[in-house]
Structure formats: C-alpha cells, structure tokens
N, C-alpha and C. Protein backbone atom coordinates (compact mmCIF):
# COMPACT_ATOMS: atom_id res chain seq x y z
N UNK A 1 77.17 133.10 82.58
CA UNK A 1 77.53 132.16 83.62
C UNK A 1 78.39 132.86 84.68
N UNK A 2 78.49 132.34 86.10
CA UNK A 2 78.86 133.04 86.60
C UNK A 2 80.13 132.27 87.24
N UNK A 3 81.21 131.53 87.23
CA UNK A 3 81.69 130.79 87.42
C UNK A 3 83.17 130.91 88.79
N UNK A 4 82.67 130.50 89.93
CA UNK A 4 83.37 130.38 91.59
C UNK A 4 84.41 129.51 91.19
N UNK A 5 85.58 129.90 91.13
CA UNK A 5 86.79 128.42 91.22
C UNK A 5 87.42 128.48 92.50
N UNK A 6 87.41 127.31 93.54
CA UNK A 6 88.48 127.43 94.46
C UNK A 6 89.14 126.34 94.90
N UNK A 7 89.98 126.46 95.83
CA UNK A 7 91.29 125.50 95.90
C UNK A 7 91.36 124.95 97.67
N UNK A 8 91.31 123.43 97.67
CA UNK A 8 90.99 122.75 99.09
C UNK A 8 91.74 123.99 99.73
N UNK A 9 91.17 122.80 100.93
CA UNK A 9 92.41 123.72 102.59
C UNK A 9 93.46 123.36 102.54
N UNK A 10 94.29 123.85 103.63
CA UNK A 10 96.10 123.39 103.61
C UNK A 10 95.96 121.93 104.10
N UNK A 11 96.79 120.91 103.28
CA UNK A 11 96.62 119.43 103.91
C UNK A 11 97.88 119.46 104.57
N UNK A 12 98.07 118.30 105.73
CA UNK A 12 99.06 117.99 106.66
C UNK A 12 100.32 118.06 105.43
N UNK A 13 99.90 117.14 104.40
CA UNK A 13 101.04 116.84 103.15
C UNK A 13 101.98 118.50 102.57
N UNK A 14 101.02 119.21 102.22
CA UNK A 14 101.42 120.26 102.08
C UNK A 14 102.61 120.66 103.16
N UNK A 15 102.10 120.85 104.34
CA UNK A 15 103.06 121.54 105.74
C UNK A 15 103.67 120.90 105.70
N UNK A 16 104.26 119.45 105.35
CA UNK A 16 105.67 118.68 105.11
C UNK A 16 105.96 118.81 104.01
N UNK A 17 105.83 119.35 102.56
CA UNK A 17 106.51 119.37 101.62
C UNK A 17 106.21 118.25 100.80
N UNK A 18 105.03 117.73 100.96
CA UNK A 18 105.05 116.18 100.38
C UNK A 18 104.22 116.65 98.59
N UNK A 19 104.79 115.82 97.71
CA UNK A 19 104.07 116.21 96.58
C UNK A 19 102.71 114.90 96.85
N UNK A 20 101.78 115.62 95.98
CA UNK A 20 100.71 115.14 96.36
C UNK A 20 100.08 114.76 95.01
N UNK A 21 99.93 115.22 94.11
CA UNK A 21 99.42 114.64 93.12
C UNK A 21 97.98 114.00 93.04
N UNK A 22 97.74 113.04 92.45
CA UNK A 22 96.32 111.94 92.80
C UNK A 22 96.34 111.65 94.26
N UNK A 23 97.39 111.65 95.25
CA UNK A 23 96.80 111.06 96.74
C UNK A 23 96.12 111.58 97.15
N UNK A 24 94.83 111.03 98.24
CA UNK A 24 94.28 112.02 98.57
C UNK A 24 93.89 113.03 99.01
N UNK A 25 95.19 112.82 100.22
CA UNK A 25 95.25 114.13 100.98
C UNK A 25 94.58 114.58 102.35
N UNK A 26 95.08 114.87 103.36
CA UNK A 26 94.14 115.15 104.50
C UNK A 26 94.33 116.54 105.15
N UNK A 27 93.03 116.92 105.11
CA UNK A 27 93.37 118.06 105.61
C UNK A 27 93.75 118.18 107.09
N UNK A 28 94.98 119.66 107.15
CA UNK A 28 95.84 120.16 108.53
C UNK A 28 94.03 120.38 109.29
N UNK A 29 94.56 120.54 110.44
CA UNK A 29 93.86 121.49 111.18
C UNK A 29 93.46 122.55 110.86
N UNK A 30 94.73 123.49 110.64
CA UNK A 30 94.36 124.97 110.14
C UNK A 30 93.32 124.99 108.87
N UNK A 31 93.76 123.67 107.40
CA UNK A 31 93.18 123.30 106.28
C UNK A 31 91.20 123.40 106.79
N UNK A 32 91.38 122.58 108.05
CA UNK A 32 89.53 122.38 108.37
C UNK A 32 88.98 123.79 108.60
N UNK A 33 90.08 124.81 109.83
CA UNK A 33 89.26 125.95 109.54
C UNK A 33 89.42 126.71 108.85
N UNK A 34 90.31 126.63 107.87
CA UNK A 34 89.86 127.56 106.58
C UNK A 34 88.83 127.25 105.35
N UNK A 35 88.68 125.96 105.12
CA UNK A 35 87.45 125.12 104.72
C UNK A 35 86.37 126.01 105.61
N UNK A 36 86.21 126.06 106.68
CA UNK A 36 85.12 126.28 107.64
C UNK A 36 84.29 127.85 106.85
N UNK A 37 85.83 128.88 106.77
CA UNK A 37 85.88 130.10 106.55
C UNK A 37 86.01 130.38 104.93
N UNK A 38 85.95 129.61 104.32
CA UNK A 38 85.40 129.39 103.24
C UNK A 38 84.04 129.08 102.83
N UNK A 39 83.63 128.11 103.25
CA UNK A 39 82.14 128.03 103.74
C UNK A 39 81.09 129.72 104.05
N UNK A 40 81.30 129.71 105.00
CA UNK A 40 81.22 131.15 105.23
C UNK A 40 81.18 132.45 104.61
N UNK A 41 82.28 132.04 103.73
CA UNK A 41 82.69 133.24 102.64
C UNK A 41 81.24 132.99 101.24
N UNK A 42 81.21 132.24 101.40
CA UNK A 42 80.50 131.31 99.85
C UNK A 42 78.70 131.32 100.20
N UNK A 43 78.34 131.42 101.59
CA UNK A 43 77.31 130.51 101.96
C UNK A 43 76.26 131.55 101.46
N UNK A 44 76.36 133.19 101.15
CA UNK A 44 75.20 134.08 100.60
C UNK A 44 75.48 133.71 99.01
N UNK A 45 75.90 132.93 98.30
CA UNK A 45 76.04 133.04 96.90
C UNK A 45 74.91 132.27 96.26
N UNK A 46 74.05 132.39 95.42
CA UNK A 46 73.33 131.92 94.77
C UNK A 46 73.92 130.58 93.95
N UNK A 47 74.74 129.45 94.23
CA UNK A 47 75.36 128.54 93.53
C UNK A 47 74.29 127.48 93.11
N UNK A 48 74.53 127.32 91.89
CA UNK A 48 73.41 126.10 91.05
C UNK A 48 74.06 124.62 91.43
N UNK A 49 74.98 124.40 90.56
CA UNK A 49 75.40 123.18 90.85
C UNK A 49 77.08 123.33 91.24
N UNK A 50 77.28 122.21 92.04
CA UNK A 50 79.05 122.46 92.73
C UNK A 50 79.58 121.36 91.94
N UNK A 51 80.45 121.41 91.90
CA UNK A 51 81.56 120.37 90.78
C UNK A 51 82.86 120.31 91.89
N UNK A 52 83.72 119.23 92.04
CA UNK A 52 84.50 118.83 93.62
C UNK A 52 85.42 117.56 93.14
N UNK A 53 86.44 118.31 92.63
CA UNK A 53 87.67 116.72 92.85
C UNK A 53 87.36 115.53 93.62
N UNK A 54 87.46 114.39 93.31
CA UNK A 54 87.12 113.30 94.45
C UNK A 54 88.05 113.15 95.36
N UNK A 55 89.11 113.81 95.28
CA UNK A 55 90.20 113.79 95.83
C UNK A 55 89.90 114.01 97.43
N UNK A 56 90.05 113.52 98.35
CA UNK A 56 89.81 113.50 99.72
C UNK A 56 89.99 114.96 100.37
N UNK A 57 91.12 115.62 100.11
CA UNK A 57 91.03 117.07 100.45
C UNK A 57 90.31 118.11 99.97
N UNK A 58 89.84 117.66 98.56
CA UNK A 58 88.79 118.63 97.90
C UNK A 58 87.48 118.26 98.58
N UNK A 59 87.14 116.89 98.40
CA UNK A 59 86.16 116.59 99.33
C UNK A 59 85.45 116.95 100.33
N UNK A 60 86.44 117.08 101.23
CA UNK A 60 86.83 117.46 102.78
C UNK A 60 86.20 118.97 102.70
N UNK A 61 86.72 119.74 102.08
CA UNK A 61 86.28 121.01 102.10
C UNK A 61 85.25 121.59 101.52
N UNK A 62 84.74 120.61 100.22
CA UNK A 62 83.62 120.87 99.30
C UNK A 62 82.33 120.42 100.42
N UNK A 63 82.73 119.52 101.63
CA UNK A 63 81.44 118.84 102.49
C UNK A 63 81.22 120.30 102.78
N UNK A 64 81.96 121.34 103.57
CA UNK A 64 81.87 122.36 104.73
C UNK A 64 81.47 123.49 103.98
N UNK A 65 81.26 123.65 102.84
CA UNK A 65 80.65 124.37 101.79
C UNK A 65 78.72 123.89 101.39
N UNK A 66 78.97 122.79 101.26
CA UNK A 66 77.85 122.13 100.71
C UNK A 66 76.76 122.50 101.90
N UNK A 67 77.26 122.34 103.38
CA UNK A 67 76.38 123.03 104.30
C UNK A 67 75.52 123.77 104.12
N UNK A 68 75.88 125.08 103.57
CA UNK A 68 75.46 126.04 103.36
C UNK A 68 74.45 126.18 102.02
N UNK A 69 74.72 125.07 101.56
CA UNK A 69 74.00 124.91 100.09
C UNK A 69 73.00 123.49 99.89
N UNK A 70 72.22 123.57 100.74
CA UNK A 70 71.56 122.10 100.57
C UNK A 70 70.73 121.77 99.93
N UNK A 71 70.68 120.65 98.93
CA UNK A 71 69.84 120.44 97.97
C UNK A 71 70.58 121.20 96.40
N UNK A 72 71.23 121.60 96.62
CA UNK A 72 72.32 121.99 95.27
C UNK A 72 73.61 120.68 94.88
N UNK A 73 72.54 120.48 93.71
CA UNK A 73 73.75 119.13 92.97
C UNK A 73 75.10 119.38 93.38
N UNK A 74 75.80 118.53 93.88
CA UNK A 74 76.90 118.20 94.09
C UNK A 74 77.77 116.90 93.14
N UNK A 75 78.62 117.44 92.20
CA UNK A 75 79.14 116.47 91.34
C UNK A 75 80.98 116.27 91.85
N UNK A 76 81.18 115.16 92.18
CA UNK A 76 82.10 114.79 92.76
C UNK A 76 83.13 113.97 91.14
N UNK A 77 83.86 114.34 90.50
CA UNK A 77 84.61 114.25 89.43
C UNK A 77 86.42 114.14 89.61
N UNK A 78 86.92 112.98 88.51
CA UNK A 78 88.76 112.57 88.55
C UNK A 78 88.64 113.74 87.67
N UNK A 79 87.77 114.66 86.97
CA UNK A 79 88.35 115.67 85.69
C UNK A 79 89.07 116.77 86.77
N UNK A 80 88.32 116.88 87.84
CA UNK A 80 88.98 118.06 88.52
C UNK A 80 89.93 117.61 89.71
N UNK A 81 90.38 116.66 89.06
CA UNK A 81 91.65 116.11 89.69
C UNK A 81 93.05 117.09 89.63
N UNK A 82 94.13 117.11 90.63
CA UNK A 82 95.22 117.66 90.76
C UNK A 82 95.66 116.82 89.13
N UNK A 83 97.26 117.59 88.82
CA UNK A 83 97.99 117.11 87.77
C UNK A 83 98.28 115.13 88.35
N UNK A 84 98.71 114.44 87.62
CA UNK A 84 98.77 112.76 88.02
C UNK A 84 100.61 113.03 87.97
N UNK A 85 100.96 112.79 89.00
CA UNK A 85 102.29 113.55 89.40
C UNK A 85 103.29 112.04 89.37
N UNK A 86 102.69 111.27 88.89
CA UNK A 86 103.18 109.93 89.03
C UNK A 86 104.40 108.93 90.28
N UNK A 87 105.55 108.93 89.61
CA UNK A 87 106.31 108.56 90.47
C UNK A 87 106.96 109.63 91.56
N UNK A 88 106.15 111.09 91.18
CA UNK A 88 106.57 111.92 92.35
C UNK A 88 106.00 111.83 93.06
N UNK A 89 104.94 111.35 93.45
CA UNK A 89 103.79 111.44 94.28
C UNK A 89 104.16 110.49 95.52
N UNK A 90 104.26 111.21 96.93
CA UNK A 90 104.67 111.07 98.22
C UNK A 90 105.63 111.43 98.52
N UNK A 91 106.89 111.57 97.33
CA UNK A 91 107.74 112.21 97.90
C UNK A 91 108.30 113.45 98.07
N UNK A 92 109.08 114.19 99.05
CA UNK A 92 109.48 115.52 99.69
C UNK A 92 109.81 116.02 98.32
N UNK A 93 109.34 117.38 98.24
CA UNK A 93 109.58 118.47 96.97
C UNK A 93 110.95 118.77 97.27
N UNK A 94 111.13 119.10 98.41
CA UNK A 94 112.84 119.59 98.62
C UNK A 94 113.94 118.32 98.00
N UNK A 95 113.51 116.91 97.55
CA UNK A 95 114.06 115.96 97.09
C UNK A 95 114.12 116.09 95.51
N UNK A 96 113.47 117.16 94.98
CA UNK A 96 113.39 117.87 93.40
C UNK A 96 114.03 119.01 93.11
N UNK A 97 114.20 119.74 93.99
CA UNK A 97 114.78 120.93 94.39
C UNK A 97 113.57 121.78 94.47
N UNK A 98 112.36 121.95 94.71
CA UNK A 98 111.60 122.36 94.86
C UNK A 98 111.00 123.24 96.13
N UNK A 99 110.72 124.19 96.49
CA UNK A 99 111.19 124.77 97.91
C UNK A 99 108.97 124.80 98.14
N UNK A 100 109.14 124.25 99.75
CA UNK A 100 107.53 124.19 100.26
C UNK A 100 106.36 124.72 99.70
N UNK A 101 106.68 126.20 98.84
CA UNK A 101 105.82 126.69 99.16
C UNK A 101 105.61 127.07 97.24
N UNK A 102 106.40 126.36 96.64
CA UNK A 102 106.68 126.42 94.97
C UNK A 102 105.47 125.76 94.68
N UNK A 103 105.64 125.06 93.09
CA UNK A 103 104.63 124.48 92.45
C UNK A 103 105.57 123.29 91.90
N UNK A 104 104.86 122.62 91.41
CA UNK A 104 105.61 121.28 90.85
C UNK A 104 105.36 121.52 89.39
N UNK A 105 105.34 122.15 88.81
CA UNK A 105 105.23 122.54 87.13
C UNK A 105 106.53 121.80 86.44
N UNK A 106 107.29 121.93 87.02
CA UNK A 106 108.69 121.61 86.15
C UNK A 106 109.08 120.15 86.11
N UNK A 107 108.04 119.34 87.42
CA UNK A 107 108.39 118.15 86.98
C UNK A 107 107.45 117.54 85.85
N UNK A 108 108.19 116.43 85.14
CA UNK A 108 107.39 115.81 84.40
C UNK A 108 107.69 114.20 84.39
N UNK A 109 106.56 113.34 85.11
CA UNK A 109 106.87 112.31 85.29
C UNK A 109 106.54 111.51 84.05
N UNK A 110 107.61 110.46 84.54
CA UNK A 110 107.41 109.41 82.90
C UNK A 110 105.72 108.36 83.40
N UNK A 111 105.74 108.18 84.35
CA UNK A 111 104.31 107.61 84.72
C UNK A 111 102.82 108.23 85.06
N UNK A 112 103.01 109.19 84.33
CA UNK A 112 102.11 110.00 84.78
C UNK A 112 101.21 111.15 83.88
N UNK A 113 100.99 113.05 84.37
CA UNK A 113 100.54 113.62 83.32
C UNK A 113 101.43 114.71 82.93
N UNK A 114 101.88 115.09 82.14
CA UNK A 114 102.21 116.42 81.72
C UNK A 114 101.54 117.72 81.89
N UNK A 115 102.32 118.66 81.95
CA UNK A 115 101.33 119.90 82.28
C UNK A 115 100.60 120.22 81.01
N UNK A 116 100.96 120.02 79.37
CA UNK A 116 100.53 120.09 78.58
C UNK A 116 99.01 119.32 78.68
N UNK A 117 98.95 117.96 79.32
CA UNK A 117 98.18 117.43 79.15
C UNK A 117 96.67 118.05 80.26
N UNK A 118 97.68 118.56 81.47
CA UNK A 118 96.70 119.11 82.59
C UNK A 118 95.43 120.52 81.90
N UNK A 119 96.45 120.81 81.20
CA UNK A 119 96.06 122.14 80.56
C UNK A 119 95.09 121.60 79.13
N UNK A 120 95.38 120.56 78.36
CA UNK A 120 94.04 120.04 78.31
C UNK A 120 92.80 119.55 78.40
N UNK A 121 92.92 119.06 79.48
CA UNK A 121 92.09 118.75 80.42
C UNK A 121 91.16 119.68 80.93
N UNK A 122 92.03 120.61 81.30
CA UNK A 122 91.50 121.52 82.36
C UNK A 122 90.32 122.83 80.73
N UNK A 123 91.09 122.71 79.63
CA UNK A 123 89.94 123.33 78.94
C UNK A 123 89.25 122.40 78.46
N UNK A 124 88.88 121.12 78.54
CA UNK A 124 88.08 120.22 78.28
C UNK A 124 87.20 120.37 79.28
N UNK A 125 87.36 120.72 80.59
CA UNK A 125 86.25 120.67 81.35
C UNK A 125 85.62 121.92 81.18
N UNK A 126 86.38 123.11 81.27
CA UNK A 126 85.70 124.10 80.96
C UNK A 126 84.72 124.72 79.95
N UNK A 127 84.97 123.77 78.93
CA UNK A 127 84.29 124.12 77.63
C UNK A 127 82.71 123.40 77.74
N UNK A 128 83.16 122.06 78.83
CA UNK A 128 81.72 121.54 79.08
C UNK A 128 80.83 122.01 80.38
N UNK A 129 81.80 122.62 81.10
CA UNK A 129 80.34 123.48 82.19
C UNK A 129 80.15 124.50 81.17
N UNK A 130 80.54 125.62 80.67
CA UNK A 130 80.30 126.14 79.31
C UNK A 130 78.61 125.73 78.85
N UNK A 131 79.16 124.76 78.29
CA UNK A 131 78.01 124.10 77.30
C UNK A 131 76.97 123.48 78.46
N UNK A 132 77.26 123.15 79.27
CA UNK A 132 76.05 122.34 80.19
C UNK A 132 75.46 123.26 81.26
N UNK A 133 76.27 124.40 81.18
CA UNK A 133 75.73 125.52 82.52
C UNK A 133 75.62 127.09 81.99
N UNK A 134 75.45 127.37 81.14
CA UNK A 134 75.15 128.62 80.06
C UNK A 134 74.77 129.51 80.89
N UNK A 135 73.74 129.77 81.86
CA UNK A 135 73.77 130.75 82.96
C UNK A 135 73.43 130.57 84.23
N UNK A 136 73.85 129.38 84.57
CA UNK A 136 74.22 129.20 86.10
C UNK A 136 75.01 129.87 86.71
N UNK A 137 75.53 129.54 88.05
CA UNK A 137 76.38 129.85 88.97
C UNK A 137 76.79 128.67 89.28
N UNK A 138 77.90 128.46 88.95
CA UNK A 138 78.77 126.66 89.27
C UNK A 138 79.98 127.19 90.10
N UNK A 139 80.32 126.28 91.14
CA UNK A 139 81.73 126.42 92.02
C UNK A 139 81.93 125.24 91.64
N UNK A 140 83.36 125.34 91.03
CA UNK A 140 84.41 124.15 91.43
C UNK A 140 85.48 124.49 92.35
N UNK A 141 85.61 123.01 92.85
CA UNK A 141 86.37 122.98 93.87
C UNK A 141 87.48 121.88 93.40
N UNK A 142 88.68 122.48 93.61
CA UNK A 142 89.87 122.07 92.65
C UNK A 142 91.15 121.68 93.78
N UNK A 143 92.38 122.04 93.07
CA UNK A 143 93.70 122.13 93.20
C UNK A 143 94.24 123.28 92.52
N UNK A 144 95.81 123.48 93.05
CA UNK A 144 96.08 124.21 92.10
C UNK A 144 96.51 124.18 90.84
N UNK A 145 96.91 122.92 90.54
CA UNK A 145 96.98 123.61 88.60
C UNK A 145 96.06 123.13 87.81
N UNK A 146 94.98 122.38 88.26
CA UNK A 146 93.89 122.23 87.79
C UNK A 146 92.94 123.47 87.39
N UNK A 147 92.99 124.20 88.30
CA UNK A 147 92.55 125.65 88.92
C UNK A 147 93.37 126.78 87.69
N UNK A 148 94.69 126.50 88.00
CA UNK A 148 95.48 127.11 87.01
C UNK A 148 95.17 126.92 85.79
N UNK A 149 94.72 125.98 85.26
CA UNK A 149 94.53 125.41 83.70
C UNK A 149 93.45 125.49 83.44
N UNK A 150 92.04 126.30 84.09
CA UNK A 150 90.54 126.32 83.91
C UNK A 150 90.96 127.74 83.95
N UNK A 151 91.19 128.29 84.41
CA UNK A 151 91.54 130.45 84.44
C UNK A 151 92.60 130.76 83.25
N UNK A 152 93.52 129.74 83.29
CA UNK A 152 94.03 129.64 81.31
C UNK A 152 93.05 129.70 80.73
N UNK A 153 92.18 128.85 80.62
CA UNK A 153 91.50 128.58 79.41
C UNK A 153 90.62 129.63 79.38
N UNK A 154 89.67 130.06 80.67
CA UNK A 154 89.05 131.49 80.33
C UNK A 154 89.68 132.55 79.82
N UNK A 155 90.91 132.94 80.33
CA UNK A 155 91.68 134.22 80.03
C UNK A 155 92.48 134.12 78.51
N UNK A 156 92.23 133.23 78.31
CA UNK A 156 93.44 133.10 77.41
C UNK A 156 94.83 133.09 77.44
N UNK A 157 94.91 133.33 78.61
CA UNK A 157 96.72 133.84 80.00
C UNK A 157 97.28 132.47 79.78
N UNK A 158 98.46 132.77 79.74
CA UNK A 158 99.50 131.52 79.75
C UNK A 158 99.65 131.00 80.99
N UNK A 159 99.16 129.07 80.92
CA UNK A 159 99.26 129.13 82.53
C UNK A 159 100.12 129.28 83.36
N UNK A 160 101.53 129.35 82.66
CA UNK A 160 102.75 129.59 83.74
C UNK A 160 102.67 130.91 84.61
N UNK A 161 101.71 131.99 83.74
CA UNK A 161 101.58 133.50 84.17
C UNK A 161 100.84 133.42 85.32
N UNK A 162 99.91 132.59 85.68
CA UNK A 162 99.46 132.66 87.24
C UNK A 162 99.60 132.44 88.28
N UNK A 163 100.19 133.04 89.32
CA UNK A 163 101.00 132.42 90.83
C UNK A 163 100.16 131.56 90.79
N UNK A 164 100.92 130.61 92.30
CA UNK A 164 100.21 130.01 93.16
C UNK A 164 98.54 129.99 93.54
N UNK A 165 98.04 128.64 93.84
CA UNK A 165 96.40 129.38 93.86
C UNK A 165 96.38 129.07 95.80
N UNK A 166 96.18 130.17 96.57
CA UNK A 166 95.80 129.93 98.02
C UNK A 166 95.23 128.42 98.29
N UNK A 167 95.32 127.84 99.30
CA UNK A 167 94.64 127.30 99.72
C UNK A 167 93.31 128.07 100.07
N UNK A 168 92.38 127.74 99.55
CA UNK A 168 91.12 128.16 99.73
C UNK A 168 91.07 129.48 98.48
N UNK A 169 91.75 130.06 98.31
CA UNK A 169 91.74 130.98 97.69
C UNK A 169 90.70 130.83 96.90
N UNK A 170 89.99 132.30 96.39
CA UNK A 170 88.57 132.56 95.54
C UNK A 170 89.00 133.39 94.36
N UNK A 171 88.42 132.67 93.07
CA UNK A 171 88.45 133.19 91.85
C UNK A 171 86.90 133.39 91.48
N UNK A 172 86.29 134.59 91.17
CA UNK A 172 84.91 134.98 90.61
C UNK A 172 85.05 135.16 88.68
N UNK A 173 84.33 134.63 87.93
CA UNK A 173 84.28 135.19 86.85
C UNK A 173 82.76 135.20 86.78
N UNK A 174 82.66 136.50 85.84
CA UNK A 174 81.27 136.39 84.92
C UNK A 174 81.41 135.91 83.64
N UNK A 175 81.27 135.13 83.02
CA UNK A 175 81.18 134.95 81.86
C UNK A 175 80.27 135.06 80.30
N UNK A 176 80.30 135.81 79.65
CA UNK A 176 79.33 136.37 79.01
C UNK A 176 78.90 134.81 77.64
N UNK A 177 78.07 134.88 77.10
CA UNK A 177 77.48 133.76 75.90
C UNK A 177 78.84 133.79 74.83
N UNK A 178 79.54 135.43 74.50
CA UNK A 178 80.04 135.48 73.48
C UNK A 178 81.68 135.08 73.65
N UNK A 179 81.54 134.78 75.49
CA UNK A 179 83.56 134.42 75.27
C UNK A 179 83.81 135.04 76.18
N UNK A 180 83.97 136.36 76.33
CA UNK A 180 83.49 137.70 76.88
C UNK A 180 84.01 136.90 78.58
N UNK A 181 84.82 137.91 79.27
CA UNK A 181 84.38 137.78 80.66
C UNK A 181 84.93 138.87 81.53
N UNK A 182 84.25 138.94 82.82
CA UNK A 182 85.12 139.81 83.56
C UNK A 182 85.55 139.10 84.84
N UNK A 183 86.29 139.64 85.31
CA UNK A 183 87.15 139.08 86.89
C UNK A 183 86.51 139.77 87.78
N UNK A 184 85.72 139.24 88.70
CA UNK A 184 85.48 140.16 89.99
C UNK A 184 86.26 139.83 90.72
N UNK A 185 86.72 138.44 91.40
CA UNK A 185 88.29 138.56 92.19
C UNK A 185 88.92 137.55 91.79
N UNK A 186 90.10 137.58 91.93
CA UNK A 186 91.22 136.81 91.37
C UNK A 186 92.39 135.87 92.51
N UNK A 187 91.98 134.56 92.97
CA UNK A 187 92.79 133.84 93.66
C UNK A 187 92.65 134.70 95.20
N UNK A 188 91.88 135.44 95.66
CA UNK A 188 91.70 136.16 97.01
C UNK A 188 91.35 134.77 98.50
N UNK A 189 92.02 135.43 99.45
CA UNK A 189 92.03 134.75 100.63
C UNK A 189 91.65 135.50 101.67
N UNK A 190 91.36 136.34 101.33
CA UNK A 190 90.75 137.88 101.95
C UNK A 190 89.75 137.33 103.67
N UNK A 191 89.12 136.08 103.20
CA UNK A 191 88.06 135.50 103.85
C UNK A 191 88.96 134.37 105.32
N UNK A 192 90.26 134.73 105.13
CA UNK A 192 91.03 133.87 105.90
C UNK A 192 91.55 135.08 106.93
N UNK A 193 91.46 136.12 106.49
CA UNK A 193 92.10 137.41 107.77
C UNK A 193 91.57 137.61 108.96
C-alpha cells in the first residue's frame, strides 16, 4: 500500500490562535493557495481512493485536490476528524497558556476526547484502510493529531515524538503486507516554496 497523509490549509482560526477542534473551520486566504499548491504537488500521483475529514477545512482543501483526480472515490469521514477538544473549542490557545503556533496535546477536556482516545482512533482507522486497501494508493486528508496518531500507529513512534504536522504538509509511506514500511517523505511543505 502506498499510503499519502496530509493536513488542511492554514484556517483564518489558526492565524488568531483559536482552538479548533470539531469546528469547522475556514480556510485563510493564504490556507486556499496552499490547498491550490498542494493540489499541484499531488495531481501526477496515481491515488485510488481519497479519505477527507468532513470537517469544512479538510473539505475545502480535499475539493482542490480532487480536481486533479476525477472519478477517484472520495470518502468524506468524522473518523478523520481533528481530536473533539470539547469545551476548548473557540477559545484563544494563549487563554491555556498555549503559544499560536504549539499543539493542544496537554489539554484534556472533561466534554470531550482524550489524546489516548485520539490515538485510538487514529489506529482504528488505520488498521481498516490496511485491511480494505492492501495495495492501493489512498490519501487522507486530516488534521494534525489525527495525522499524528495514524504515523504512530505505522511507526510504532510515540505520538508525542512527532512535531507539528504543516499545514498542507506531505507524509509518503510504502507499506509492505508484512507491517514492514518505508518513509519516502515525512510532514514536507517543500511544495509551498
């Protein structure tokens, strides 16, 4: 299998600091043309089926991709939903102590998901493109610790061990039948320079 993971464009929410969680999110300006240049980056790849948060900013960017890929299933899924950030969700990260450009890992809302739980999730889905896509080429189109918790589960890497995922940023794996994989690139934005 050959498996594309990447992460919406920059949303307006982001450039204010807003935690975002389940909202949906709209993408900045800059967010549309890096979506655009993502597109672009993606559009010679042989992709079988695309898999796309319903989340409005994943959306948003999974459309400007799909361009390039027409007539390739498009599955629009809550599994590849951001973490459910609960009662944090809308408000300023700097109101957590959290600085713009951090991650929200450390919160844990009482209404909401745990990262324990994200990180189940996130190898619950993986285990079923796995099993449902054995040697395809699948892109999902994520968030970041959703993103974070599907490259756990391949690597076996602890998810705290992986920075930040770019906006837009590109993760390539090959994945072999037996477990087996290799990295051709890792969280790259290369396609934004």
């Amino acid at each position: 299998m050959r498996l594309i993971i990447t992460r919406h464009g920059l949303t307006e929410e982001n450039l204010a600091g807003i935690i975002q969680g389940h909202l949906p999110g709209k993408l900045a300006e800059e967010g549309i043309i890096q979506a655009q240049k993502l597109a672009l980056r993606l559009k010679d790849e042989k992709i079988d089926f695309i898999y796309s948060s319903d989340l409005a900013r994943a959306a948003d960017t999974v459309k400007e991709i799909a361009k390039y890929h027409p007539g390739t299933p498009l599955i629009f899924t809550e599994e590849l939903r951001e973490r459910n950030l609960g009662e944090f969700q809308g408000q300023k990260k700097y109101q957590h102590g959290i600085t713009t450009k951090s991650t929200t890992a450390q919160l844990e809302p009482i209404h909401g998901e745990s990262v324990k739980q994200l990180i189940i999730r996130g190898e619950k889905f993986y285990q079923k493109i796995l099993t449902e896509h054995p040697s395809d080429c699948v892109l999902l189109v994520g968030h970041n610790g959703i993103n974070r918790a599907i490259i756990s589960s391949i690597t076996g890497q602890d998810f705290y061990g992986f920075e930040l995922q770019h906006n837009t940023g590109v993760s390539i794996f090959e994945i072999k039948g037996d477990g087996h994989y290799e990295i051709e690139i890792l969280n790259s934005a290369h396609h934004l320079d």
